[in-house]
PDB file of N, CA and C in Angstrom:
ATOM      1  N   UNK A   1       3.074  56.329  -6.235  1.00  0.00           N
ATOM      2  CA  UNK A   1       2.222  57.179  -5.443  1.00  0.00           C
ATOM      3  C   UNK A   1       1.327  58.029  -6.338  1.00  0.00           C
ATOM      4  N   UNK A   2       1.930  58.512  -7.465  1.00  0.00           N
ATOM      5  CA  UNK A   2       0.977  59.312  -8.312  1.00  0.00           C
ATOM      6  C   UNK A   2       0.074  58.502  -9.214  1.00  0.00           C
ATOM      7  N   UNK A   3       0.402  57.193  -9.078  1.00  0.00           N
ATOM      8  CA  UNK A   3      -1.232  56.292  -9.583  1.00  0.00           C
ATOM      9  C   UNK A   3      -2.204  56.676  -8.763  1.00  0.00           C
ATOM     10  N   UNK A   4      -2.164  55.982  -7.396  1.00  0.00           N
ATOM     11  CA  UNK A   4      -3.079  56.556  -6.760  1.00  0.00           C
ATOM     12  C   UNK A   4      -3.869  57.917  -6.675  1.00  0.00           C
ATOM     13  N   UNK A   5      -3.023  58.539  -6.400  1.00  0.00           N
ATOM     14  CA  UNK A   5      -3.624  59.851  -6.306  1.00  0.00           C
ATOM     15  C   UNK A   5      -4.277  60.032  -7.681  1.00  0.00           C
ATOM     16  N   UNK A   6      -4.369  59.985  -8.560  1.00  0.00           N
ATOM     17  CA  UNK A   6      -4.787  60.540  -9.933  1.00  0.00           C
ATOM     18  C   UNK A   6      -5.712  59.509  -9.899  1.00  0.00           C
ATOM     19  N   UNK A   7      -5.928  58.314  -9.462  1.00  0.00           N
ATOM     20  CA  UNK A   7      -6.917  57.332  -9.062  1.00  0.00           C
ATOM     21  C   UNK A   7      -8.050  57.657  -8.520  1.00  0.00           C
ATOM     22  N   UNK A   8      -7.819  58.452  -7.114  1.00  0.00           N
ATOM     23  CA  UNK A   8      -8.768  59.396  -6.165  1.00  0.00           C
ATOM     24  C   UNK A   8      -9.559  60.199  -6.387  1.00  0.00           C
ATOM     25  N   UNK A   9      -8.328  61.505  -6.953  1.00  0.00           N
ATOM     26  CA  UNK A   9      -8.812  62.405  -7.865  1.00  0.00           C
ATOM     27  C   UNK A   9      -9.896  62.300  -8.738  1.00  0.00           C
ATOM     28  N   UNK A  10      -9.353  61.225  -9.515  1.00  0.00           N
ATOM     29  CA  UNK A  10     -10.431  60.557 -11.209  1.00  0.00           C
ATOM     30  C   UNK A  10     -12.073  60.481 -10.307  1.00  0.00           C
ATOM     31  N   UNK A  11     -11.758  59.421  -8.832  1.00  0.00           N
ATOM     32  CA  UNK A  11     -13.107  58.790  -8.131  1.00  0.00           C
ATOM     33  C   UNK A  11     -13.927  59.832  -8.117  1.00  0.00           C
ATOM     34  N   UNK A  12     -13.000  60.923  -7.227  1.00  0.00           N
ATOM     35  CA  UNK A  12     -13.772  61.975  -6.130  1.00  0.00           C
ATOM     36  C   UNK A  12     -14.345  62.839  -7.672  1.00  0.00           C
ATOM     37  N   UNK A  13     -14.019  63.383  -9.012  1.00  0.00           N
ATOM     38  CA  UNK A  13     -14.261  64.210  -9.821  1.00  0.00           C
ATOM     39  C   UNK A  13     -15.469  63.168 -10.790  1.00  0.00           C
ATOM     40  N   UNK A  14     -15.471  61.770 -10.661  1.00  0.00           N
ATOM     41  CA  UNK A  14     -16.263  61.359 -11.566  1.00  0.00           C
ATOM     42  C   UNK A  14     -17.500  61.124 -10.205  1.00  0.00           C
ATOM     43  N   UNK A  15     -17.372  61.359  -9.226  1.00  0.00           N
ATOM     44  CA  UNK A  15     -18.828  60.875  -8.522  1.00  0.00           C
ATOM     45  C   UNK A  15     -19.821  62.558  -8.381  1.00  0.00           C
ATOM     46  N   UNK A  16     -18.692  63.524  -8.213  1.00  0.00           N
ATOM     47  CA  UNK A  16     -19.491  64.795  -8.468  1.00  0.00           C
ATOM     48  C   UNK A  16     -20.013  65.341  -9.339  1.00  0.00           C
ATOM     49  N   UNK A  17     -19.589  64.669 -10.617  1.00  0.00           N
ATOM     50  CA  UNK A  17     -20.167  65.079 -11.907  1.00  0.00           C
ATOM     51  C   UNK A  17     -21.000  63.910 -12.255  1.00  0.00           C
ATOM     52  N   UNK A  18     -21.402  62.877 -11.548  1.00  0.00           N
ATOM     53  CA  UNK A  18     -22.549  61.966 -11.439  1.00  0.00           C
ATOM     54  C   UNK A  18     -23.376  62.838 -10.836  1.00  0.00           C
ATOM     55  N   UNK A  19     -23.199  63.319 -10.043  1.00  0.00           N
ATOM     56  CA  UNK A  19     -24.279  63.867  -8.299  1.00  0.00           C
ATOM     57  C   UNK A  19     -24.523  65.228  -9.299  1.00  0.00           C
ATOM     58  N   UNK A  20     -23.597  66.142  -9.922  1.00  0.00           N
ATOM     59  CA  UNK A  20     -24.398  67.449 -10.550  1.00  0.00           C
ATOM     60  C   UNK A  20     -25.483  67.093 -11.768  1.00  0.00           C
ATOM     61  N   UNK A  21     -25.028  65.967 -12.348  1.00  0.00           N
ATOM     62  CA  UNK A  21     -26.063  65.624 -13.484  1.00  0.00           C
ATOM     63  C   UNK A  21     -27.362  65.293 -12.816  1.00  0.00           C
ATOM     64  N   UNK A  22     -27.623  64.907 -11.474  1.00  0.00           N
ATOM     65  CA  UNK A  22     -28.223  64.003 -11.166  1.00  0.00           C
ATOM     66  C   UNK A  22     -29.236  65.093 -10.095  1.00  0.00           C
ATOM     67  N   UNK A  23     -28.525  66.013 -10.230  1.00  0.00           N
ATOM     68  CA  UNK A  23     -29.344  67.115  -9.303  1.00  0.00           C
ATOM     69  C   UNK A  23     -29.955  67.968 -10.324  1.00  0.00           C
ATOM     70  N   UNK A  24     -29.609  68.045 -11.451  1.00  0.00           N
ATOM     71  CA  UNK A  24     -30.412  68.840 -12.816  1.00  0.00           C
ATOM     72  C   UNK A  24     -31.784  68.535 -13.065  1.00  0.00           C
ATOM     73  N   UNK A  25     -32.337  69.868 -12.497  1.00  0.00           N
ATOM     74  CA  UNK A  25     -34.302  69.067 -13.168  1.00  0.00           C
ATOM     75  C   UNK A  25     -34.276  68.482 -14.802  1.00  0.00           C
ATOM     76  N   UNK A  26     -34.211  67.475 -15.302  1.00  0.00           N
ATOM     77  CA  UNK A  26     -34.974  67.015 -16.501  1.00  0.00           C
ATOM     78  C   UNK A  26     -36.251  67.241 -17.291  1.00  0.00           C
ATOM     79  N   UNK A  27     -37.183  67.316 -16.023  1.00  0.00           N
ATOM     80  CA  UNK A  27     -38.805  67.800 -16.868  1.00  0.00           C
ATOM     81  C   UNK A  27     -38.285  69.441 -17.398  1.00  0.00           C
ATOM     82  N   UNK A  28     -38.784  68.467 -18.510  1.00  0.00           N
ATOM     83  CA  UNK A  28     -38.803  69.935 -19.911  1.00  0.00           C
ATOM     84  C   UNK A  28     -39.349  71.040 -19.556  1.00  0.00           C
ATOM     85  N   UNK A  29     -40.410  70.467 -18.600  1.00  0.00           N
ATOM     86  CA  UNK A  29     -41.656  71.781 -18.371  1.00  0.00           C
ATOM     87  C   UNK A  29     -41.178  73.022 -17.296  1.00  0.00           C
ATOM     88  N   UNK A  30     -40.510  72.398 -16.725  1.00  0.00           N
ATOM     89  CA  UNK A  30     -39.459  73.381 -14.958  1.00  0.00           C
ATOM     90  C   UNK A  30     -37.905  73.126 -15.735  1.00  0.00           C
ATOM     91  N   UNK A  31     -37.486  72.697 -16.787  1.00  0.00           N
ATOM     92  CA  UNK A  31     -35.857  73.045 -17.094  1.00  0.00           C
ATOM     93  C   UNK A  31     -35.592  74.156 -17.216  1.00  0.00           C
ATOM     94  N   UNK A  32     -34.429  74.682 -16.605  1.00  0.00           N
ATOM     95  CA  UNK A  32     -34.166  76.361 -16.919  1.00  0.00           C
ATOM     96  C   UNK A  32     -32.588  75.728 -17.365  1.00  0.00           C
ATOM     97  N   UNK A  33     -32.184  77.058 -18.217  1.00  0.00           N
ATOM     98  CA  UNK A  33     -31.013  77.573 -18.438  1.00  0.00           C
ATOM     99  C   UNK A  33     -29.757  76.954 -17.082  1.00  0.00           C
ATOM    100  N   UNK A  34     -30.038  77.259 -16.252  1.00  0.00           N
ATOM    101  CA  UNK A  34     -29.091  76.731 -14.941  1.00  0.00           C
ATOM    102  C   UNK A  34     -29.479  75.002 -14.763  1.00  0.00           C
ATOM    103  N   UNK A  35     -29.746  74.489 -15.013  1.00  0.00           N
ATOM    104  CA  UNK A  35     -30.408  72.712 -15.181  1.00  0.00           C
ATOM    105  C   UNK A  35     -29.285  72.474 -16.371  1.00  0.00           C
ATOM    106  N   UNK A  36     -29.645  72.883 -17.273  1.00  0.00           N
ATOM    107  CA  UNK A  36     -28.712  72.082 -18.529  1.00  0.00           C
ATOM    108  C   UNK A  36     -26.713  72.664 -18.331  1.00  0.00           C
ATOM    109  N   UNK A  37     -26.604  73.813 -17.537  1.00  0.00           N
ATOM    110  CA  UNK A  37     -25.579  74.471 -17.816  1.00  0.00           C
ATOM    111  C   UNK A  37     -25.534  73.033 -16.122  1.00  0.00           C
ATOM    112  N   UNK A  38     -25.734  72.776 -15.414  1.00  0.00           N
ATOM    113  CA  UNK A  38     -25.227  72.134 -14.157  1.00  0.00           C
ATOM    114  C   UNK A  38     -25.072  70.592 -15.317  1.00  0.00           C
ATOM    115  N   UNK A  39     -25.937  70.514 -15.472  1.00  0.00           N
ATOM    116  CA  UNK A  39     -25.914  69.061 -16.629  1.00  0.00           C
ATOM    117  C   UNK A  39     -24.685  69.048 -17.466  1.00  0.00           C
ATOM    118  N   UNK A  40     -24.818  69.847 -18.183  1.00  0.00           N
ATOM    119  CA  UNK A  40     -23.224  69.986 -18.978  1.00  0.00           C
ATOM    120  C   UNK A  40     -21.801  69.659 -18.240  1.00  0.00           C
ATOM    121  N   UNK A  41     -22.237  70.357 -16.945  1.00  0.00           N
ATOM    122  CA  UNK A  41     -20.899  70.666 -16.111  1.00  0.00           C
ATOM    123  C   UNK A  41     -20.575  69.386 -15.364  1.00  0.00           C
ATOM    124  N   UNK A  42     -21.391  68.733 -15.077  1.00  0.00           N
ATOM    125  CA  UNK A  42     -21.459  67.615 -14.294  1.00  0.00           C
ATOM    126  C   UNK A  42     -20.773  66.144 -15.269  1.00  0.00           C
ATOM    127  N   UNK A  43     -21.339  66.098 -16.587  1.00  0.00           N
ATOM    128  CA  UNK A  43     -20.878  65.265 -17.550  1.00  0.00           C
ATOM    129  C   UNK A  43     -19.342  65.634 -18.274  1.00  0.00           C
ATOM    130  N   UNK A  44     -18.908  66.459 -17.944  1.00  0.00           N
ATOM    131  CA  UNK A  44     -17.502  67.260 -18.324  1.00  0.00           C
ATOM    132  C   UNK A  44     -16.865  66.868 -17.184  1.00  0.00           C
ATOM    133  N   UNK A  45     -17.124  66.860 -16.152  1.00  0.00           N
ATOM    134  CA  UNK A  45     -16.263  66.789 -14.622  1.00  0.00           C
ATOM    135  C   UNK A  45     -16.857  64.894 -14.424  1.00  0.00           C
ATOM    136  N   UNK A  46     -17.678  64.175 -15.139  1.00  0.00           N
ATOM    137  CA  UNK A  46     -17.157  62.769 -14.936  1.00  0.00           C
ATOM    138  C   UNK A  46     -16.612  62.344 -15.819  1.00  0.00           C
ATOM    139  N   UNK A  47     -16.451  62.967 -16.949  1.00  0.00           N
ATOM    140  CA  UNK A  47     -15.207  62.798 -18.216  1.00  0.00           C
ATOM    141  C   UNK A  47     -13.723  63.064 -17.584  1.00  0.00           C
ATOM    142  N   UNK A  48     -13.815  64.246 -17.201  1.00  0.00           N
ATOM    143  CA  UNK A  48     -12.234  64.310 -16.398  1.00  0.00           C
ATOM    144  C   UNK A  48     -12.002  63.224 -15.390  1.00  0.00           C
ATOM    145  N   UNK A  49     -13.167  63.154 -14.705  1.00  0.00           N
ATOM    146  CA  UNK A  49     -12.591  61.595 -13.618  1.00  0.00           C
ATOM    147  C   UNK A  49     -12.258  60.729 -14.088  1.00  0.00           C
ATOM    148  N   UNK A  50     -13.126  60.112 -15.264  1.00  0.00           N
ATOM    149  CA  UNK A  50     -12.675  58.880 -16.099  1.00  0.00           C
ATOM    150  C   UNK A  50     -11.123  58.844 -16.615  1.00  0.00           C
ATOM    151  N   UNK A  51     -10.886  60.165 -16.746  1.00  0.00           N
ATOM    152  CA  UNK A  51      -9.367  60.434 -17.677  1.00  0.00           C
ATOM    153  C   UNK A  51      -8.308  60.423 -16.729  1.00  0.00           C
ATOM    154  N   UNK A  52      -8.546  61.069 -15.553  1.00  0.00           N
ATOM    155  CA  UNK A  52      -8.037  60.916 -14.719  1.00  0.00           C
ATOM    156  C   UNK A  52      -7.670  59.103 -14.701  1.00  0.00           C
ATOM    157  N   UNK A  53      -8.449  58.312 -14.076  1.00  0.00           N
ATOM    158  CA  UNK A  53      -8.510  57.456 -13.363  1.00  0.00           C
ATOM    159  C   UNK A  53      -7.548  56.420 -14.670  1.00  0.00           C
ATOM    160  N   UNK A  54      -7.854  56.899 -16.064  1.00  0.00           N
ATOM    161  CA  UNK A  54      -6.765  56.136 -16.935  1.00  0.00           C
ATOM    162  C   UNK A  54      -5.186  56.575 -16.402  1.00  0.00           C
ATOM    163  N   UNK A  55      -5.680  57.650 -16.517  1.00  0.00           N
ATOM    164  CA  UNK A  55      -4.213  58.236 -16.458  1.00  0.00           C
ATOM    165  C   UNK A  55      -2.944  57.804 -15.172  1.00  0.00           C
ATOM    166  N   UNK A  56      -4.034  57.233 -14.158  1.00  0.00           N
ATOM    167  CA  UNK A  56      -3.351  56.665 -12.857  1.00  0.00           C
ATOM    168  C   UNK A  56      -2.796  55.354 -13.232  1.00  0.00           C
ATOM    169  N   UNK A  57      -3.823  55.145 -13.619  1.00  0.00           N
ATOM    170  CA  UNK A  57      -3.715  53.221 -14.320  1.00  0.00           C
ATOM    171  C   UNK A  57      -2.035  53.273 -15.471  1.00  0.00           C
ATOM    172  N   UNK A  58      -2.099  53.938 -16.211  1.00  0.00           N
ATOM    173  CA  UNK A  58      -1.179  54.474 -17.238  1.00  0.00           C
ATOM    174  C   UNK A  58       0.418  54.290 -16.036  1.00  0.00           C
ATOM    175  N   UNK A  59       0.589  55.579 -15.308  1.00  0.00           N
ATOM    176  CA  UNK A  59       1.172  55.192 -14.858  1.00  0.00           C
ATOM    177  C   UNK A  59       1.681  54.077 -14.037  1.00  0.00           C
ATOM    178  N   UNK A  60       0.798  53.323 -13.239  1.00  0.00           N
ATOM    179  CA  UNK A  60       0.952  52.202 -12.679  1.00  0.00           C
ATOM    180  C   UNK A  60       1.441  51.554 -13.638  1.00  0.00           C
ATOM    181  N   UNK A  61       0.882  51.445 -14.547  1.00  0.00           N
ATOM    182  CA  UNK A  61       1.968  50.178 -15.850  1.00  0.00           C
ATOM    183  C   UNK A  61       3.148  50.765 -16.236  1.00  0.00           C
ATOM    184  N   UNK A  62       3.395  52.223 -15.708  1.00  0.00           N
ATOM    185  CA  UNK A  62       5.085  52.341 -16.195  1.00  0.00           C
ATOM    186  C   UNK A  62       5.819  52.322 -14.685  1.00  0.00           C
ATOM    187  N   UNK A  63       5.035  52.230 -13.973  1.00  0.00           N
ATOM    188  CA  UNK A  63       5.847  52.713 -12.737  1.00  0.00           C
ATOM    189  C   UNK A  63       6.512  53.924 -12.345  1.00  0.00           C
ATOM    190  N   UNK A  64       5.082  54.497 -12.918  1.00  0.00           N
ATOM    191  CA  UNK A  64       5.502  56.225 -12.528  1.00  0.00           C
ATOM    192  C   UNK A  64       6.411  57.118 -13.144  1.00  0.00           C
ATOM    193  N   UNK A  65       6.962  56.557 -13.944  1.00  0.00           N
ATOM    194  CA  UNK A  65       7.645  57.328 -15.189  1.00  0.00           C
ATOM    195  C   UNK A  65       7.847  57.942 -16.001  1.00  0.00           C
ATOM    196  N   UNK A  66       6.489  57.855 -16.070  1.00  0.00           N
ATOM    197  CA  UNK A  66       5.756  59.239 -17.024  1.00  0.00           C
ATOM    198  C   UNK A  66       5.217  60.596 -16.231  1.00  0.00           C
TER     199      UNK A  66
END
């Protein structure tokens, strides 16, 4: 059961930190301070999903044991 869930978790945390990167203005010319700090935050929170989503997998190959 805790594959899954840490599976979900990983999905639901790596698609919001797709969607915050993805809402960050890029043009150099309108970037503010709050653009790169949402950018940062967004690529940190689809790193945790990714880790997450090992970490489910991980367990599934022990059968939850860890």
């Amino acid at each position: 059961m805790g594959e899954l869930i840490d599976k979900v978790k990983g999905n639901v945390n790596e698609a919001i930190g797709k969607a915050k990167q993805a809402i960050a203005d890029k043009d150099p010319a309108t970037r503010t301070e709050k653009d790169a700090k949402l950018e940062a935050e967004g690529a940190g929170q689809e790193l945790k999903g990714k880790a997450q989503q090992v970490a489910g997998s991980v367990k599934g190959a022990f059968g939850n044991k860890i």
